[in-house]
C-alpha atoms as a PDB file:
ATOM      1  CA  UNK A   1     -32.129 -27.868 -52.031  1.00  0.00           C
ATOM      2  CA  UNK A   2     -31.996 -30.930 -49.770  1.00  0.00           C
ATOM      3  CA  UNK A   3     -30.365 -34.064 -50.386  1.00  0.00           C
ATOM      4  CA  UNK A   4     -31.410 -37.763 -49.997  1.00  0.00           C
ATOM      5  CA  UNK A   5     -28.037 -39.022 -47.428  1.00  0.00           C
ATOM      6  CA  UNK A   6     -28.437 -42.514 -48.607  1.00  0.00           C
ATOM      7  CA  UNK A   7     -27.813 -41.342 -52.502  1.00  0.00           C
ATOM      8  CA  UNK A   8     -25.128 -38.997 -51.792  1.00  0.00           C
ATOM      9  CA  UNK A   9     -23.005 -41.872 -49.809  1.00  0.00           C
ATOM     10  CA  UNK A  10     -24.051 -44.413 -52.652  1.00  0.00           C
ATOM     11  CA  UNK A  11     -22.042 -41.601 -55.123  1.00  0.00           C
ATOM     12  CA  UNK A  12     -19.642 -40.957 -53.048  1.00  0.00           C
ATOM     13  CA  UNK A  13     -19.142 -45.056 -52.699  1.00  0.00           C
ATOM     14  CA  UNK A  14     -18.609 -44.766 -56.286  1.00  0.00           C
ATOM     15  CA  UNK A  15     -16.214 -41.852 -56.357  1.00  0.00           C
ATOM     16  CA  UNK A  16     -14.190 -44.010 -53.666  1.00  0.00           C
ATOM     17  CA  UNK A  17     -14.353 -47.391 -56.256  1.00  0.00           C
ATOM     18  CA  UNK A  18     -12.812 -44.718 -59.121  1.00  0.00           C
ATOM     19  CA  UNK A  19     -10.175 -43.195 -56.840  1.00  0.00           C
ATOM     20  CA  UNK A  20      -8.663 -46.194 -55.078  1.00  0.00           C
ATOM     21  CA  UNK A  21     -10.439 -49.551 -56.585  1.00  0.00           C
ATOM     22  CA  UNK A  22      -8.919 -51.637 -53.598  1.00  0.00           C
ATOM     23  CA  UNK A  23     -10.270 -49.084 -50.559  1.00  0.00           C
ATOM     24  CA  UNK A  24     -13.654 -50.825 -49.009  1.00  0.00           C
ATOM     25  CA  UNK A  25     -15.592 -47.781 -47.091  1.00  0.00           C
ATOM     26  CA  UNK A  26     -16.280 -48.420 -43.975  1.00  0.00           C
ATOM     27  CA  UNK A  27     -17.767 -44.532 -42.843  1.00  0.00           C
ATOM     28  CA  UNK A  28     -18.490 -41.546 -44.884  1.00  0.00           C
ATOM     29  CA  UNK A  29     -19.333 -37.714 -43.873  1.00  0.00           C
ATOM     30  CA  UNK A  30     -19.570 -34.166 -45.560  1.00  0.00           C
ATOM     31  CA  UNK A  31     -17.789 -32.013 -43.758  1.00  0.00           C
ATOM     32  CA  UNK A  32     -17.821 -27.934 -44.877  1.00  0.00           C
ATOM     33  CA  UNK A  33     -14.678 -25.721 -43.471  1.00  0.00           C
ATOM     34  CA  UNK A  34     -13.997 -22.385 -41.483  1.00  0.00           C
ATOM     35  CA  UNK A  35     -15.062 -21.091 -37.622  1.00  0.00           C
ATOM     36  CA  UNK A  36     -18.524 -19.867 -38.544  1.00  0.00           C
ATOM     37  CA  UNK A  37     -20.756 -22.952 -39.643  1.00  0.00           C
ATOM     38  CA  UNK A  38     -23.927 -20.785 -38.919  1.00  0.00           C
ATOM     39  CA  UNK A  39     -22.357 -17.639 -41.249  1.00  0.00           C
ATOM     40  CA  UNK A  40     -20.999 -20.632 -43.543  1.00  0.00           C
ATOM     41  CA  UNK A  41     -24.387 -22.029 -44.037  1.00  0.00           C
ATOM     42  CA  UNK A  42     -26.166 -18.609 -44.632  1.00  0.00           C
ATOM     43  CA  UNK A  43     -23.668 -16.803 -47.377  1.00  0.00           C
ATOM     44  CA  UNK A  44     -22.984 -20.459 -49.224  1.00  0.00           C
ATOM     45  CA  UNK A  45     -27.186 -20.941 -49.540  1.00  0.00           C
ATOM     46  CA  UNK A  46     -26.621 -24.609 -50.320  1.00  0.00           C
ATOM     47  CA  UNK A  47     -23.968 -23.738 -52.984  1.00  0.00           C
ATOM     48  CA  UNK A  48     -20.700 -26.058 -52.258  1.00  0.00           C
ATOM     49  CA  UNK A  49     -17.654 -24.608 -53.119  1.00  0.00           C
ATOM     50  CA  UNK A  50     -14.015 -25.977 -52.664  1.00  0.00           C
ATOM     51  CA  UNK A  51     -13.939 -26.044 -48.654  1.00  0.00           C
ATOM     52  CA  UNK A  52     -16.648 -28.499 -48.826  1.00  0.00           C
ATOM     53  CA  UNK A  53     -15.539 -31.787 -48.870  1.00  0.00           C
ATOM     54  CA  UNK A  54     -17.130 -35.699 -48.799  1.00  0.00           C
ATOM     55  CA  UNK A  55     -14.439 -37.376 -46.024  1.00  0.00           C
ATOM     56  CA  UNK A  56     -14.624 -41.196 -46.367  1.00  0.00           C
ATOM     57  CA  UNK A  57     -12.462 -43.568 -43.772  1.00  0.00           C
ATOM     58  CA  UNK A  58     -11.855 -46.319 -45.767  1.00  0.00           C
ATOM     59  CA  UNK A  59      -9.890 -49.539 -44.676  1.00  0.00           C
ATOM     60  CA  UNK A  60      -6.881 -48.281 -46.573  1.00  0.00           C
ATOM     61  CA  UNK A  61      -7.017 -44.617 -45.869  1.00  0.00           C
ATOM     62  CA  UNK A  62      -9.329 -41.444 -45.369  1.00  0.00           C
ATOM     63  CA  UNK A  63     -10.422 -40.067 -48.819  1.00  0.00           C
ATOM     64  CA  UNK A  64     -11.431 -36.397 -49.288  1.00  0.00           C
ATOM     65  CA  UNK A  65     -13.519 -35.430 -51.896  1.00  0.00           C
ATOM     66  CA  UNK A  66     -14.520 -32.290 -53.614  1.00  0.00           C
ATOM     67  CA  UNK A  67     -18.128 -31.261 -53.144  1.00  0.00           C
ATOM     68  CA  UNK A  68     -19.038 -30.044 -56.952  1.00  0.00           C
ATOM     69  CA  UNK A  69     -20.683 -26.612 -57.197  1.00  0.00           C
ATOM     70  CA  UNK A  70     -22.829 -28.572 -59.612  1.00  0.00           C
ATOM     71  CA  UNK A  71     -24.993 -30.184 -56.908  1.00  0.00           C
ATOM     72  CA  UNK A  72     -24.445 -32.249 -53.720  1.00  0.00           C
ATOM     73  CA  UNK A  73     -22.083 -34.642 -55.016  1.00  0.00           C
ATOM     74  CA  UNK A  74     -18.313 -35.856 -54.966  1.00  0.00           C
ATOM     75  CA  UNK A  75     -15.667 -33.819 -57.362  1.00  0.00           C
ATOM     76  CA  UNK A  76     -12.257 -34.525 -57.570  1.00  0.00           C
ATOM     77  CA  UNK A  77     -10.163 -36.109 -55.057  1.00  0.00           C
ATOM     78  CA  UNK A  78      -8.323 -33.857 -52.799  1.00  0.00           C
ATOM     79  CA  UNK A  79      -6.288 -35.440 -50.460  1.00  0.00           C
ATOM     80  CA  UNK A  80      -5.520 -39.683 -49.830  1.00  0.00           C
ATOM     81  CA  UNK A  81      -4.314 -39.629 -46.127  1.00  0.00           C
ATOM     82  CA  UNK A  82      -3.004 -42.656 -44.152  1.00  0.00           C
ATOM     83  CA  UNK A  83      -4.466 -43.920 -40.824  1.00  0.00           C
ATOM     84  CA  UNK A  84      -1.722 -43.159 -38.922  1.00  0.00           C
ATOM     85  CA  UNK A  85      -1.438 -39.643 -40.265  1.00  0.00           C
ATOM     86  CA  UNK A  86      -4.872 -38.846 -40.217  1.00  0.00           C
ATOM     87  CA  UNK A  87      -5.281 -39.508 -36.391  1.00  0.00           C
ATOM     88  CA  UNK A  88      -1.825 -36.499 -35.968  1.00  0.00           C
ATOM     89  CA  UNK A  89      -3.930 -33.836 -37.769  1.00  0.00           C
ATOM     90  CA  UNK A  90      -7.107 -34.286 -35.722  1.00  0.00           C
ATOM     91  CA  UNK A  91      -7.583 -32.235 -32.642  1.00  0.00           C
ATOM     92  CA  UNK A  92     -10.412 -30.596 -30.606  1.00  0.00           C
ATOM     93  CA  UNK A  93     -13.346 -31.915 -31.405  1.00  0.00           C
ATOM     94  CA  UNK A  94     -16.828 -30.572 -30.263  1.00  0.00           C
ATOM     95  CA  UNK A  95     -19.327 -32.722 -30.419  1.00  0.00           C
ATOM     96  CA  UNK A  96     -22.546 -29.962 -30.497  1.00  0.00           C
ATOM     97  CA  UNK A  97     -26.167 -30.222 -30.521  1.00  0.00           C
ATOM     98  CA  UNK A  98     -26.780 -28.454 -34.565  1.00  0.00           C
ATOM     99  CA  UNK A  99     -23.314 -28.153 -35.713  1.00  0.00           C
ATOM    100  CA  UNK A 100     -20.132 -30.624 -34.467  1.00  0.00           C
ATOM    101  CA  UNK A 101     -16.795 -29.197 -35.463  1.00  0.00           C
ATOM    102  CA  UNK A 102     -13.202 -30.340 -35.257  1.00  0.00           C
ATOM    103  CA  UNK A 103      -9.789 -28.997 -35.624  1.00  0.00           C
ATOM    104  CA  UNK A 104      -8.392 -31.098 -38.828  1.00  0.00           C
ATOM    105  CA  UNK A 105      -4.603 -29.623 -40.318  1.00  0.00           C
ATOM    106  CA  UNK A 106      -4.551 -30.574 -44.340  1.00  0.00           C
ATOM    107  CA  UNK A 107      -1.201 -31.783 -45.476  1.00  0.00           C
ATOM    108  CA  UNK A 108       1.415 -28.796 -46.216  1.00  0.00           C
ATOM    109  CA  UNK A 109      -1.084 -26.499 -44.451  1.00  0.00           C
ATOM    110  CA  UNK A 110       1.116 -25.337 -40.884  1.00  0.00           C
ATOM    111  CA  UNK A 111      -2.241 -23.720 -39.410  1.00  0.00           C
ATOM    112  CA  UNK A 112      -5.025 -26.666 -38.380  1.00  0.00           C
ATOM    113  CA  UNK A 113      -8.603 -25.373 -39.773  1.00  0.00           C
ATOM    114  CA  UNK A 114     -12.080 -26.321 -38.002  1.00  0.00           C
ATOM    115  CA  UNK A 115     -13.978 -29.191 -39.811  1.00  0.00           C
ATOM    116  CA  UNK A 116     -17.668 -28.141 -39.656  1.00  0.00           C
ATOM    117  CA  UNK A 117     -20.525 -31.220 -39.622  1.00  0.00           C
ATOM    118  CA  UNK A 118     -24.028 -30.637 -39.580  1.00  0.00           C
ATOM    119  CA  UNK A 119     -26.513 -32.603 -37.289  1.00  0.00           C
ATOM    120  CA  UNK A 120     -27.716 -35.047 -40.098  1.00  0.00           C
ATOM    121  CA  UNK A 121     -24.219 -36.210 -40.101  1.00  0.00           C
ATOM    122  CA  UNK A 122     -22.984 -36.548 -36.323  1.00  0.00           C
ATOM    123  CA  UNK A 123     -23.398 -40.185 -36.392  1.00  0.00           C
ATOM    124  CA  UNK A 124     -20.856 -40.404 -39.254  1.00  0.00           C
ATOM    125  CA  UNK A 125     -18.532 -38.523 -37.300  1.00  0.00           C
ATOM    126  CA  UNK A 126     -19.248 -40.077 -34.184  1.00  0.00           C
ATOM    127  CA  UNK A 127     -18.385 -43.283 -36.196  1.00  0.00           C
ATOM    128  CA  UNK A 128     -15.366 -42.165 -37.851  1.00  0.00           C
ATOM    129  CA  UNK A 129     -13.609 -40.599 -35.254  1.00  0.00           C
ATOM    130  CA  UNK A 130     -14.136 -44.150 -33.390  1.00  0.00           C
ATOM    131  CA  UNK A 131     -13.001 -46.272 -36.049  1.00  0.00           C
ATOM    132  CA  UNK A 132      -9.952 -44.199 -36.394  1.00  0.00           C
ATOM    133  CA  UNK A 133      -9.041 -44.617 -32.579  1.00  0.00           C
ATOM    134  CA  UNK A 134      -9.467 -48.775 -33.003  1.00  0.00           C
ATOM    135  CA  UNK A 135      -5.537 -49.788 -34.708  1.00  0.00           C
ATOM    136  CA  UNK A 136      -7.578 -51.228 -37.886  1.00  0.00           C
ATOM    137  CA  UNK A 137     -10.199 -49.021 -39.034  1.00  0.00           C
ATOM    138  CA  UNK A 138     -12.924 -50.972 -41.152  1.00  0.00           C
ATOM    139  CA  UNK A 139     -12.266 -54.431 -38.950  1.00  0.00           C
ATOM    140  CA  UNK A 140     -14.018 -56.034 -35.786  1.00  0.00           C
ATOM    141  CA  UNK A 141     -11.226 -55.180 -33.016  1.00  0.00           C
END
């Protein structure tokens, strides 16, 4: 089942407002976890599940959503993150030609996990890691 990108960052917009009513996104991507996108993608066959998230840098912090198993769209909040603390837990990131991945540790995990992104959303990615390397993500530097 595909999905329209434009909708699905509309909803998650939305999911944002309800979560933190003062947070303005300014980039959002969906991100699916583990080492094996390829294997990922195959034994999932489009079906989200709990390591699927909706990651949205918003001036205040980075939001990560739930992906329902109900369809393509934002669930519950998982985690609110802070700039500063967001920047710590990112590491080795591989920016690839189908599949980008980086190394992203979730708060009281000790073990960082790999972040898989498909192609349709490597400008997201591209975007958020830059904002999140500028001091004031969301504002003209």
């Amino acid at each position: 089942m595909g999905f329209i990108k434009s909708t699905t960052v509309t909803q998650v917009a939305e999911a944002v407002g309800q979560s933190d009513p003062l947070a303005r996104p300014v980039v959002t991507l969906g991100v699916g976890s583990g080492r094996h996108p390829f294997l990922w993608a195959m034994l999932s066959a489009g079906i989200a599940d709990s390591d699927t998230f909706f990651v949205t840098l918003t001036d205040r912090s980075v939001l990560f959503h739930e992906v329902t198993s109900a369809g393509y769209r934002p669930g519950k909040l998982r985690y609110d993150i802070a700039h500063e603390q967001v920047r710590a837990r990112i590491g080795e990131v591989r920016r690839r030609f189908l599949w980008s991945t980086f190394r992203f540790r979730f708060p009281g995990d000790t073990e960082a996990v790999w972040l898989n992104v498909k192609r349709a959303w490597r400008p997201e990615m591209d975007r958020f890691l830059a904002a999140l390397r500028q001091d004031s993500p969301g504002r003209p530097s």
